[in-house]
N, C-alpha and C. Protein backbone atom coordinates (compact mmCIF):
# COMPACT_ATOMS: atom_id res chain seq x y z
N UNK A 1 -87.90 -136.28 -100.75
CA UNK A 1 -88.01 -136.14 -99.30
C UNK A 1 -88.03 -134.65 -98.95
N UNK A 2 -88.56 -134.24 -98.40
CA UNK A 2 -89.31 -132.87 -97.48
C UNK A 2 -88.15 -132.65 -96.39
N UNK A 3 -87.74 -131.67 -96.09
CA UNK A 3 -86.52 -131.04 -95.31
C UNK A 3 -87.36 -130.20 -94.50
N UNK A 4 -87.73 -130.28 -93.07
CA UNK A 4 -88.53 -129.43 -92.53
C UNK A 4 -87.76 -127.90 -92.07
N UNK A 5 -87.93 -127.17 -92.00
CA UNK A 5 -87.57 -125.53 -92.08
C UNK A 5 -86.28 -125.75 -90.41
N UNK A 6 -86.53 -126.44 -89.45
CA UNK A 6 -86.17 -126.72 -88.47
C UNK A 6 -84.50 -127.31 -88.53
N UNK A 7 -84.71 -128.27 -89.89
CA UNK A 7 -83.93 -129.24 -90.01
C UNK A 7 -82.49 -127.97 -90.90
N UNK A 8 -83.28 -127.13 -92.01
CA UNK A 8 -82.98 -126.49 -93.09
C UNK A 8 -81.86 -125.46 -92.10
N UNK A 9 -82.58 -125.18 -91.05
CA UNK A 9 -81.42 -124.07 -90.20
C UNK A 9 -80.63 -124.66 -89.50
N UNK A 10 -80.82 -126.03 -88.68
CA UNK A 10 -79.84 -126.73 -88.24
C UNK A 10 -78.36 -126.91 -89.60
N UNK A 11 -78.61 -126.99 -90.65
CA UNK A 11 -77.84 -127.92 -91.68
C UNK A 11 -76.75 -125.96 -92.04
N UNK A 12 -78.00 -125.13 -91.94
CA UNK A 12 -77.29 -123.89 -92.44
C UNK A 12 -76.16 -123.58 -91.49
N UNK A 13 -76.50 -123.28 -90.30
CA UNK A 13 -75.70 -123.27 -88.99
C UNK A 13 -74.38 -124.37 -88.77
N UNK A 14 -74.53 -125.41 -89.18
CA UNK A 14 -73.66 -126.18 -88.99
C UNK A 14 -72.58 -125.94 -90.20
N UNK A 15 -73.17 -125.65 -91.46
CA UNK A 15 -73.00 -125.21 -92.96
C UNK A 15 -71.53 -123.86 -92.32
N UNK A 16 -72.19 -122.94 -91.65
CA UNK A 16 -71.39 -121.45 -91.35
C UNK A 16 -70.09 -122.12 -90.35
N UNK A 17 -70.69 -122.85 -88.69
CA UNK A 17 -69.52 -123.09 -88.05
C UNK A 17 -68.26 -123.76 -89.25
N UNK A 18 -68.77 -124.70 -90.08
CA UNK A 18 -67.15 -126.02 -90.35
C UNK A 18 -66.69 -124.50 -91.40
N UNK A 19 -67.44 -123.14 -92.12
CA UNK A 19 -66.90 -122.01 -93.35
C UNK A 19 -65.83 -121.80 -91.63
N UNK A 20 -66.64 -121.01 -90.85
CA UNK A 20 -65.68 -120.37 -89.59
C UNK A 20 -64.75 -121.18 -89.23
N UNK A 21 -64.88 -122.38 -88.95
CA UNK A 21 -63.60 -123.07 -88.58
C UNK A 21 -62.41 -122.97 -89.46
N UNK A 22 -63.01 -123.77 -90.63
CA UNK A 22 -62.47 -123.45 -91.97
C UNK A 22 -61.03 -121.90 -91.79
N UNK A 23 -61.79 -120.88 -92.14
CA UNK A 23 -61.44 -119.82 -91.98
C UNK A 23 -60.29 -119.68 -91.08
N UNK A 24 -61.11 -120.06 -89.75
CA UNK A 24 -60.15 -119.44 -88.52
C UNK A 24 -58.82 -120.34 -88.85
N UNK A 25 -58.82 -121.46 -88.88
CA UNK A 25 -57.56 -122.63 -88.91
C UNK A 25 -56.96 -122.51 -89.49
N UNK A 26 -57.46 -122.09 -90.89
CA UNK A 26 -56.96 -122.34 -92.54
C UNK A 26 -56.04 -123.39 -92.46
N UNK A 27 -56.72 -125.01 -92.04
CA UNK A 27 -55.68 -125.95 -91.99
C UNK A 27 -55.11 -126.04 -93.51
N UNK A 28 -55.83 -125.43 -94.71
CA UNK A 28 -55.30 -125.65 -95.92
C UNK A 28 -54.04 -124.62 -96.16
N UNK A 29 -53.74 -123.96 -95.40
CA UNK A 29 -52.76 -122.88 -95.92
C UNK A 29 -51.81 -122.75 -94.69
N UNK A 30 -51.15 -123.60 -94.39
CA UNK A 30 -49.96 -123.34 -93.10
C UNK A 30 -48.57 -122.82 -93.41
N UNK A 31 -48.94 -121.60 -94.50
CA UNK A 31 -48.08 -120.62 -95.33
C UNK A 31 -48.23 -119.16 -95.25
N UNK A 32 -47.17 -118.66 -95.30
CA UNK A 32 -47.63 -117.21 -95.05
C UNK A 32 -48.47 -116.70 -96.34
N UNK A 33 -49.03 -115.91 -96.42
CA UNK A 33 -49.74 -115.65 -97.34
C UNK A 33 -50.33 -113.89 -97.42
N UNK A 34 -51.39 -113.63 -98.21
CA UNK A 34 -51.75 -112.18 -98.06
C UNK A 34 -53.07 -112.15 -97.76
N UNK A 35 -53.70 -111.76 -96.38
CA UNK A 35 -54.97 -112.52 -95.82
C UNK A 35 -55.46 -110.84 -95.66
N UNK A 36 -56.73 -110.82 -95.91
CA UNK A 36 -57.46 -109.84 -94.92
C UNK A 36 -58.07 -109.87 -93.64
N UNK A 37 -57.59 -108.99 -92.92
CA UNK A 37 -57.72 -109.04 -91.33
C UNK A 37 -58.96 -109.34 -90.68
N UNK A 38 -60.01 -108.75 -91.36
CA UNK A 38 -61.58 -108.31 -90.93
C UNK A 38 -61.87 -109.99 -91.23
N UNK A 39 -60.92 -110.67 -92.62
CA UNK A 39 -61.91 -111.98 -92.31
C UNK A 39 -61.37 -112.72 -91.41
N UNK A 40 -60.61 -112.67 -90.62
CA UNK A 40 -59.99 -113.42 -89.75
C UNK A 40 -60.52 -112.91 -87.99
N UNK A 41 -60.64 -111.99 -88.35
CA UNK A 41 -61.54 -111.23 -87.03
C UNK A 41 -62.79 -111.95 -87.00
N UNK A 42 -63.59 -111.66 -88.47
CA UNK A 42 -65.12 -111.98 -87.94
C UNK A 42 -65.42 -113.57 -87.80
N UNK A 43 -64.34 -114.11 -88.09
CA UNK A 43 -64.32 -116.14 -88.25
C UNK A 43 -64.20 -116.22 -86.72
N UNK A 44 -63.30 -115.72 -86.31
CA UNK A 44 -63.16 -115.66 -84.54
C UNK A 44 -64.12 -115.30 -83.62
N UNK A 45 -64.99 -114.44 -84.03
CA UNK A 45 -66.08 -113.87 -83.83
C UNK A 45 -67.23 -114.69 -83.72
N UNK A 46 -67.05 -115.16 -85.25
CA UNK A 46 -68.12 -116.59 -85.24
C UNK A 46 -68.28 -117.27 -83.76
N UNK A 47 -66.87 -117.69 -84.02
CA UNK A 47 -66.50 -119.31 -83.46
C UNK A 47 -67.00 -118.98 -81.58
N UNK A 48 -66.39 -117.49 -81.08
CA UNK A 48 -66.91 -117.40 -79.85
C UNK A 48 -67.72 -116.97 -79.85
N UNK A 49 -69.30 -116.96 -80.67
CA UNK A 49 -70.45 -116.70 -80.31
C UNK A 49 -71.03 -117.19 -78.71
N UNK A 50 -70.58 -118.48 -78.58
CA UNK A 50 -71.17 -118.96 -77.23
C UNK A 50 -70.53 -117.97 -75.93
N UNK A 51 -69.67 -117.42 -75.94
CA UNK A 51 -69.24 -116.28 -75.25
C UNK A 51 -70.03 -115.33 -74.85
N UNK A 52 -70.28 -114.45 -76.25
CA UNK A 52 -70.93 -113.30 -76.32
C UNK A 52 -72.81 -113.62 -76.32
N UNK A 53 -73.23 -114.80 -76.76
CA UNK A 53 -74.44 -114.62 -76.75
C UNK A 53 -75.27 -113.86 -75.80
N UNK A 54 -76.21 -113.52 -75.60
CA UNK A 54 -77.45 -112.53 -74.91
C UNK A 54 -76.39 -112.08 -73.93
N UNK A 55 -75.27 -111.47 -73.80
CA UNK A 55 -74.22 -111.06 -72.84
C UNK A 55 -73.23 -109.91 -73.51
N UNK A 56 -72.83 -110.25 -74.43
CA UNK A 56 -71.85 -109.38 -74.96
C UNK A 56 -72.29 -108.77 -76.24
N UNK A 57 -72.62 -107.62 -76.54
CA UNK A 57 -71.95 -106.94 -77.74
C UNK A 57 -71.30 -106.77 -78.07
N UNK A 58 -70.79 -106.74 -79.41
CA UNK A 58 -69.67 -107.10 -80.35
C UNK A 58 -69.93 -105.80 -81.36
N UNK A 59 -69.13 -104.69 -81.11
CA UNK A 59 -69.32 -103.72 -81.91
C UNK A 59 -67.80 -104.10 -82.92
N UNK A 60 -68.02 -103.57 -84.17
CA UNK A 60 -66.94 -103.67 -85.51
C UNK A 60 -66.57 -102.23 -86.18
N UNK A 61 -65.67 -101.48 -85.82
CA UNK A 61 -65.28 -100.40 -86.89
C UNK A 61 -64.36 -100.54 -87.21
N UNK A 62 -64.42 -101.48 -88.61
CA UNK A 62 -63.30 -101.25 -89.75
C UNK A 62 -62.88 -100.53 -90.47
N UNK A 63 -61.66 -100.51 -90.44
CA UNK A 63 -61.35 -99.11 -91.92
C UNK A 63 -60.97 -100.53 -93.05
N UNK A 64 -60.66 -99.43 -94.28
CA UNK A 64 -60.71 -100.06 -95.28
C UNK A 64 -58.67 -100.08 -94.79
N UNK A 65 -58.53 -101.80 -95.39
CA UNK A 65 -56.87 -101.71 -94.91
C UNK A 65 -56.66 -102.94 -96.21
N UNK A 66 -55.46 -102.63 -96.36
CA UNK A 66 -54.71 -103.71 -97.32
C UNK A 66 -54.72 -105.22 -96.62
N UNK A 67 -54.43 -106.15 -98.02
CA UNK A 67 -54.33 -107.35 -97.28
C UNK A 67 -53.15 -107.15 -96.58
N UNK A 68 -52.76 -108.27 -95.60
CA UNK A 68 -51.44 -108.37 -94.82
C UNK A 68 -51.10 -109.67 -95.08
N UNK A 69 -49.44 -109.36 -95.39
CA UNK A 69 -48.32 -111.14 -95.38
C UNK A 69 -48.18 -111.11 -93.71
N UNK A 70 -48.86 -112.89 -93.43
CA UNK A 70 -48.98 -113.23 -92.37
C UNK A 70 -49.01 -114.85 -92.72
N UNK A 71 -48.67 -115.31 -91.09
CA UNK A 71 -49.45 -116.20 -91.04
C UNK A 71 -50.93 -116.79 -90.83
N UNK A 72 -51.52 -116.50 -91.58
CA UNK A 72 -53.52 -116.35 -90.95
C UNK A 72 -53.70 -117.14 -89.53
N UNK A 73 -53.24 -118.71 -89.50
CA UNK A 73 -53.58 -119.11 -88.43
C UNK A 73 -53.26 -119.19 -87.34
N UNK A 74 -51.86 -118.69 -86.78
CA UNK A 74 -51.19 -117.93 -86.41
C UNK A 74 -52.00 -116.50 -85.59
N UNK A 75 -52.36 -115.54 -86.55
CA UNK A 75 -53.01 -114.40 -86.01
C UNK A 75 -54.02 -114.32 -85.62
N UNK A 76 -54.52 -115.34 -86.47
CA UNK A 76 -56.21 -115.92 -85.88
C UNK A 76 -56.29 -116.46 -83.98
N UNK A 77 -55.34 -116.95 -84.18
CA UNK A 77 -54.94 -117.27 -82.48
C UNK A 77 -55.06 -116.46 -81.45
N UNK A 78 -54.41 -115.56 -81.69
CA UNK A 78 -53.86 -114.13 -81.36
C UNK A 78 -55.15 -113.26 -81.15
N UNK A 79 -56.25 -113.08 -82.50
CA UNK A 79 -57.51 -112.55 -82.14
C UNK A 79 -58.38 -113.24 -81.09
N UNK A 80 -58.08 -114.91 -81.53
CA UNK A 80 -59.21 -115.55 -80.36
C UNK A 80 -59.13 -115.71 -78.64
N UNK A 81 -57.53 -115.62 -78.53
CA UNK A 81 -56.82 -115.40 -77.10
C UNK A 81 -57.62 -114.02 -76.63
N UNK A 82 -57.54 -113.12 -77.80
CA UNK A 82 -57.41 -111.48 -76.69
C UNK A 82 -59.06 -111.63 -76.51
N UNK A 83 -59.42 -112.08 -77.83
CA UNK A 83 -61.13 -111.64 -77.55
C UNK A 83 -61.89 -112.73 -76.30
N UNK A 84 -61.64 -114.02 -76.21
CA UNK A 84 -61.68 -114.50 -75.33
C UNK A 84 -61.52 -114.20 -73.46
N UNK A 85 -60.55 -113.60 -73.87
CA UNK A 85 -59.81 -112.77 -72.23
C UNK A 85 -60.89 -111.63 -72.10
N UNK A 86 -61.24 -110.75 -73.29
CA UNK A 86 -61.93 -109.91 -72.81
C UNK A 86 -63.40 -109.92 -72.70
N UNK A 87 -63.96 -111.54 -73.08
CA UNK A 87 -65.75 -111.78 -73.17
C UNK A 87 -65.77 -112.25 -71.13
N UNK A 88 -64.46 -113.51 -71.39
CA UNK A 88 -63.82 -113.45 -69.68
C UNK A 88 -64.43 -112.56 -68.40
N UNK A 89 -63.83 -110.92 -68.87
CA UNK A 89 -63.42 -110.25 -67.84
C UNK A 89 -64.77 -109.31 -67.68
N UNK A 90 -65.48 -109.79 -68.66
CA UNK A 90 -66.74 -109.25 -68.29
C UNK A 90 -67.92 -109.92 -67.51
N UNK A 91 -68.02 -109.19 -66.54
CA UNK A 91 -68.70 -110.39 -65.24
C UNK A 91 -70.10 -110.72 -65.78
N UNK A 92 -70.98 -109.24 -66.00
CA UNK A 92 -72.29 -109.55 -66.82
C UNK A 92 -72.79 -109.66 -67.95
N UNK A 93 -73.53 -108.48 -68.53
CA UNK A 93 -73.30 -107.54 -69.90
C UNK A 93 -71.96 -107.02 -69.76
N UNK A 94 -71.80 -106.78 -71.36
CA UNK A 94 -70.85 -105.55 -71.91
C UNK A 94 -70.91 -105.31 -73.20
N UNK A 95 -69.34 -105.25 -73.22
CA UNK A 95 -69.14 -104.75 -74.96
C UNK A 95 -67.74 -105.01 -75.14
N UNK A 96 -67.73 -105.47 -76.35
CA UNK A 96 -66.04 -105.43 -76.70
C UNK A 96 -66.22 -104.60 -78.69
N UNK A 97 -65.17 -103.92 -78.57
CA UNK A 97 -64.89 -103.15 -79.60
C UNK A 97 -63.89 -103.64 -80.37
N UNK A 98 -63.97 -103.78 -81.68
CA UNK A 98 -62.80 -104.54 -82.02
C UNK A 98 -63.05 -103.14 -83.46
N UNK A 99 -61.54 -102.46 -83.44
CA UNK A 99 -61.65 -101.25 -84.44
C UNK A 99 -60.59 -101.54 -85.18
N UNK A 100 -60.44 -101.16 -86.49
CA UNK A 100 -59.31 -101.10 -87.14
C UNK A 100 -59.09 -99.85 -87.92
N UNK A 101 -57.57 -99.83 -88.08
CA UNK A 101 -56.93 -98.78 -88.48
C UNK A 101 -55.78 -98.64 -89.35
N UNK A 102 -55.26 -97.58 -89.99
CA UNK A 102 -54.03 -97.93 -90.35
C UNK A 102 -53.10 -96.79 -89.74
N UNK A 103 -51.59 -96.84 -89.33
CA UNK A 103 -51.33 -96.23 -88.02
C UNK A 103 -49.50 -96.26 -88.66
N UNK A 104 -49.10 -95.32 -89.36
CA UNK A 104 -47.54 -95.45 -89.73
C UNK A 104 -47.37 -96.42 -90.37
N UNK A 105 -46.92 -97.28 -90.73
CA UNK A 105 -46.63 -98.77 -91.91
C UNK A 105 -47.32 -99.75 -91.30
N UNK A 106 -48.16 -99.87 -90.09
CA UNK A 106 -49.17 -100.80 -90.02
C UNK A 106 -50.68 -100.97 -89.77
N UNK A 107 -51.01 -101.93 -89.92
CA UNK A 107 -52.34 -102.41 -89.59
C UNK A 107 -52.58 -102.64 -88.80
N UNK A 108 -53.57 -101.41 -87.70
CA UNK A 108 -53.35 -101.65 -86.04
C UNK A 108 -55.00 -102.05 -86.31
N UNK A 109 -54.92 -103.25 -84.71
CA UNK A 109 -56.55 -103.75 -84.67
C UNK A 109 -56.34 -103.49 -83.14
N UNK A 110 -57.62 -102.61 -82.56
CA UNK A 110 -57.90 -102.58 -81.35
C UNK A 110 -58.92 -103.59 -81.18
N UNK A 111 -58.87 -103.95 -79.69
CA UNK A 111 -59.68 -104.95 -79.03
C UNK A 111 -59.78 -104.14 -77.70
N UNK A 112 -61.37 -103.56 -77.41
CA UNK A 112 -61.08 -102.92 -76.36
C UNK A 112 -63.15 -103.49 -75.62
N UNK A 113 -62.66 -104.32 -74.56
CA UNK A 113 -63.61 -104.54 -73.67
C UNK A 113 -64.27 -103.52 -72.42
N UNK A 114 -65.21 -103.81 -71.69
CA UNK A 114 -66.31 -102.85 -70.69
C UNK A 114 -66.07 -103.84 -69.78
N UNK A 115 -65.19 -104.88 -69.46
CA UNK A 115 -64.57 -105.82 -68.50
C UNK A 115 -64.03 -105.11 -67.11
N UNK A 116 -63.65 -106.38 -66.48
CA UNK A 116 -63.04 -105.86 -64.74
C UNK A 116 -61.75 -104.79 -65.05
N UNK A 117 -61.17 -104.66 -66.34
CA UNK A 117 -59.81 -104.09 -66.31
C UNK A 117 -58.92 -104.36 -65.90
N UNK A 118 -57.52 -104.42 -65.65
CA UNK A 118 -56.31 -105.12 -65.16
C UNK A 118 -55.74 -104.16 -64.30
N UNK A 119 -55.15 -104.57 -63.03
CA UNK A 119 -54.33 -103.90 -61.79
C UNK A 119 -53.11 -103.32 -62.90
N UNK A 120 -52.69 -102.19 -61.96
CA UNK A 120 -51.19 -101.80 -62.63
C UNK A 120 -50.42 -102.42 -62.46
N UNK A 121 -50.43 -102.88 -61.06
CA UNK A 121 -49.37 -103.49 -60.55
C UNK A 121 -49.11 -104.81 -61.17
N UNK A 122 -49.88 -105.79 -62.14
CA UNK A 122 -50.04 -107.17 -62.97
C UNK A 122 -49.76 -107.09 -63.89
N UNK A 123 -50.20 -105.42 -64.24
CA UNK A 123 -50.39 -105.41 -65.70
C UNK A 123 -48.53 -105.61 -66.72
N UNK A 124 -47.72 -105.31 -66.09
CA UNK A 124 -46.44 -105.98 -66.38
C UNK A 124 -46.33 -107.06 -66.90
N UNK A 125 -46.94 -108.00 -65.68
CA UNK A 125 -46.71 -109.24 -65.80
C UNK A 125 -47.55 -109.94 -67.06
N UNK A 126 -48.45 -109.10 -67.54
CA UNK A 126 -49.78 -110.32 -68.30
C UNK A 126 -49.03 -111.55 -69.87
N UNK A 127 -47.72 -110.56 -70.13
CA UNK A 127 -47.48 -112.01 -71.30
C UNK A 127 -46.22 -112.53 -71.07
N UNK A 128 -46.04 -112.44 -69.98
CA UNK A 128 -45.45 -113.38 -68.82
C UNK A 128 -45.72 -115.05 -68.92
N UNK A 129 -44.66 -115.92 -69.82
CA UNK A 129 -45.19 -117.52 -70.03
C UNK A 129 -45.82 -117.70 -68.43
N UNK A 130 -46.37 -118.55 -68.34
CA UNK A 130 -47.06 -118.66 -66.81
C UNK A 130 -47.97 -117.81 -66.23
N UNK A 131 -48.03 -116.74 -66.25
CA UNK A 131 -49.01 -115.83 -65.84
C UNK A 131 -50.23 -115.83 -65.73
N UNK A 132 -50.87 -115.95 -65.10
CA UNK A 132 -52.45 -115.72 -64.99
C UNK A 132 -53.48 -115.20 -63.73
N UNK A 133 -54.35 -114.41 -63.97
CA UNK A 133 -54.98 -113.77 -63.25
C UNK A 133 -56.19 -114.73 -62.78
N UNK A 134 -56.36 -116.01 -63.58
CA UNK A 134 -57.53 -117.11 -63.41
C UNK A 134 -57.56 -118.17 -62.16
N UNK A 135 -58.59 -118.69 -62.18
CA UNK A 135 -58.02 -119.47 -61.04
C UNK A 135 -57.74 -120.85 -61.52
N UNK A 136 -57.22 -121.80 -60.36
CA UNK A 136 -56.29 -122.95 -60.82
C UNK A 136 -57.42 -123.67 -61.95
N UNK A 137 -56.94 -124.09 -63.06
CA UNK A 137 -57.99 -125.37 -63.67
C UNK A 137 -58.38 -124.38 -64.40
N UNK A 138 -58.57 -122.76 -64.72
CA UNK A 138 -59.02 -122.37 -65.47
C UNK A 138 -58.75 -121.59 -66.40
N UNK A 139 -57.07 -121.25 -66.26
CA UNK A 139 -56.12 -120.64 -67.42
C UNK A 139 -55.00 -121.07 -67.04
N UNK A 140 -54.35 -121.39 -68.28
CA UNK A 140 -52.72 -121.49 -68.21
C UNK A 140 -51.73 -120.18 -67.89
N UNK A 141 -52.13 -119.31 -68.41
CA UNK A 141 -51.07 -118.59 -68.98
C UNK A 141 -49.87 -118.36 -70.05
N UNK A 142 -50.28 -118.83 -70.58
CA UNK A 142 -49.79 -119.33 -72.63
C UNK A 142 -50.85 -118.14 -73.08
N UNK A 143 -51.72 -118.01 -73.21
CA UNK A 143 -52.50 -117.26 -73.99
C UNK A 143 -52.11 -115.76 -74.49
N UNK A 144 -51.89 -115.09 -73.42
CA UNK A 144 -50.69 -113.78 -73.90
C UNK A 144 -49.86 -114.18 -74.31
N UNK A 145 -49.27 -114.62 -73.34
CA UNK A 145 -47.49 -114.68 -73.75
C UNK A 145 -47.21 -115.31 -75.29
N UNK A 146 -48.23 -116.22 -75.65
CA UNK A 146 -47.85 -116.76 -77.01
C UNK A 146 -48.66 -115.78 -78.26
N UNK A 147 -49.75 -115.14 -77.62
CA UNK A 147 -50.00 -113.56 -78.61
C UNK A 147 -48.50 -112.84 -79.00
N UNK A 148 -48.26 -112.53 -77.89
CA UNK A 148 -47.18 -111.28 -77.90
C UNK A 148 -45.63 -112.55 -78.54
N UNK A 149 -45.57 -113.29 -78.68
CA UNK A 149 -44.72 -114.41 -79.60
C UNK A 149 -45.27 -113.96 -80.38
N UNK A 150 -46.31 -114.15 -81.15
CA UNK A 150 -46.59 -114.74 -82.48
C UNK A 150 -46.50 -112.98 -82.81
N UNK A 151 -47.06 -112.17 -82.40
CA UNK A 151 -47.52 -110.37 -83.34
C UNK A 151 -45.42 -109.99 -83.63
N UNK A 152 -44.84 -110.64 -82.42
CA UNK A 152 -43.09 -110.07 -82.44
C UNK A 152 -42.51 -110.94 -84.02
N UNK A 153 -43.29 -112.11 -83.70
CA UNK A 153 -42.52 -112.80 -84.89
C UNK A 153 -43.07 -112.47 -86.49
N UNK A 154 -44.05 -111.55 -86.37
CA UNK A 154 -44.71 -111.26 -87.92
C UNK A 154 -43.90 -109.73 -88.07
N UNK A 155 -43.03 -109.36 -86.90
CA UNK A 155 -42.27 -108.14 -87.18
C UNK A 155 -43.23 -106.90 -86.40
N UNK A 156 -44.56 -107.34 -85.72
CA UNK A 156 -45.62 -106.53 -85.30
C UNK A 156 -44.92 -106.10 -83.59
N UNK A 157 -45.93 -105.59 -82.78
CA UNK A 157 -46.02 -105.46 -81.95
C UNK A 157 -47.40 -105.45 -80.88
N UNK A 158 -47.37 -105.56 -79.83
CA UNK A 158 -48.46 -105.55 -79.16
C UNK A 158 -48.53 -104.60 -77.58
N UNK A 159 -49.48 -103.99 -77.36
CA UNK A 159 -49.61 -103.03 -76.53
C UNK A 159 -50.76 -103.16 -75.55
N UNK A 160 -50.76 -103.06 -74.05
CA UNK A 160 -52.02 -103.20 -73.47
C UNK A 160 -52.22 -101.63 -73.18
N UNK A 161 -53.69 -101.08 -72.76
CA UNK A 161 -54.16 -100.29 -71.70
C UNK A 161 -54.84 -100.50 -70.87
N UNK A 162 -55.29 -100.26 -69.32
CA UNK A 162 -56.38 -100.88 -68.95
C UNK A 162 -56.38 -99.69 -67.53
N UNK A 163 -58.04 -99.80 -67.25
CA UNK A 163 -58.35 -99.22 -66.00
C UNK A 163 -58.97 -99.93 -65.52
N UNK A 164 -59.06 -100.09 -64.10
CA UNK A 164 -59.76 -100.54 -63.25
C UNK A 164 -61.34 -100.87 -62.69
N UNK A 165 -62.27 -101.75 -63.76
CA UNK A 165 -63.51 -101.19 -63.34
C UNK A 165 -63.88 -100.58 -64.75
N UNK A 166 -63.66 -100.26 -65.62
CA UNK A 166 -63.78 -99.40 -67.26
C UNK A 166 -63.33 -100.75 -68.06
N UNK A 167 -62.59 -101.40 -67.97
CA UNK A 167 -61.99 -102.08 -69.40
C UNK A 167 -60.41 -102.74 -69.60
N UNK A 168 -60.51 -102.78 -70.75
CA UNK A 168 -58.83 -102.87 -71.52
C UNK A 168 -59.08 -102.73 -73.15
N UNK A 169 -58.12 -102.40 -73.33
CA UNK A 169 -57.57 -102.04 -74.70
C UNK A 169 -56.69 -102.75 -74.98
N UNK A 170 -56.33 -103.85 -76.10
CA UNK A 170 -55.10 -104.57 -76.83
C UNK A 170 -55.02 -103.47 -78.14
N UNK A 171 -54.25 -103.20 -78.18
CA UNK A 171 -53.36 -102.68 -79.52
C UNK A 171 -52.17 -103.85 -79.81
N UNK A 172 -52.91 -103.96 -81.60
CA UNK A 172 -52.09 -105.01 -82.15
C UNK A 172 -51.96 -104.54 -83.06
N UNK A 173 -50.06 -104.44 -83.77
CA UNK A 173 -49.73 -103.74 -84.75
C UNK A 173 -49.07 -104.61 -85.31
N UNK A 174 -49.73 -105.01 -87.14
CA UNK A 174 -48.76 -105.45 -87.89
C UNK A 174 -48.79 -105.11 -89.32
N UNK A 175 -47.59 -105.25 -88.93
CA UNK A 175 -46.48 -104.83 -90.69
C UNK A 175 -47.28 -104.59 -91.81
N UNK A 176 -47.65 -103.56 -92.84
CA UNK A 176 -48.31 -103.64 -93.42
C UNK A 176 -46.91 -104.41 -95.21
């Protein structure tokens, strides 16, 4: 039987989402373990393509960094919350930057969007259980607040910046 070229990219595509899911979930490993960051970034990446398509650029500057003891699916969360918030806050085009580094004993990953940016006066509040800047029906407010849980409980930390109209910056630091 003949596989038409049509059929061959449907099967490939579907082939990459269940590797990305795979990846992002790691329902096989609900153990801490020694994961590399970049693959847990770009599985997330995958998965919100429908986000970013013909809308967002997705720029990547990795440094070269050790694996990290984590929980993968766990942090994977954590990447898909922030990057999510920031495909969000971008009304048209943009860009989100996702850089990595190594920064005193950890493995810092910036996430920095061309989004609406966050008020000062909120910006307190954002991992605040309940919190949200969305409207009703369209965020909880779990999504920070359980980031900034999960980066405290790997011994990490988490940091916002943001201007008004320019962006935001997540700084996420963990333990190397």
């Amino acid at each position: 039987m003949q596989i038409s070229p049509v059929t061959k990219e449907a099967l490939r595509r579907i082939s990459n989402m269940v590797k990305s899911l795979k990846n992002f979930t790691r329902l096989d490993e609900a153990k801490k373990k020694e994961v590399d960051i970049h693959e847990g970034l770009n599985s997330t990446i995958d998965l919100i393509a429908h986000e970013t398509k013909n809308r967002i650029e997705i720029k990547k500057e990795y440094a070269e960094l050790p694996l990290i003891s984590c929980y993968p699916d766990y942090v994977n969360q954590v990447f898909m919350n922030i990057l999510l918030n920031a495909c969000q806050s971008i009304s048209d085009k943009g860009e989100v930057c996702i850089k990595t580094s190594l920064k005193d004993n950890f493995a810092l990953v910036q996430i920095s969007d061309t989004g609406s940016g966050i008020e000062k006066s909120i910006l307190k509040n954002i991992f605040d259980f309940g919190f949200t800047t969305k409207k009703i029906g369209q965020g909880t407010g779990l999504g920070l607040a359980l980031a900034r849980k999960i980066i405290e409980e790997h011994k990490g930390k988490i940091e916002v910046d943001s201007i008004v109209g320019k962006g935001t910056t997540f700084s996420i630091y963990l333990p190397l």
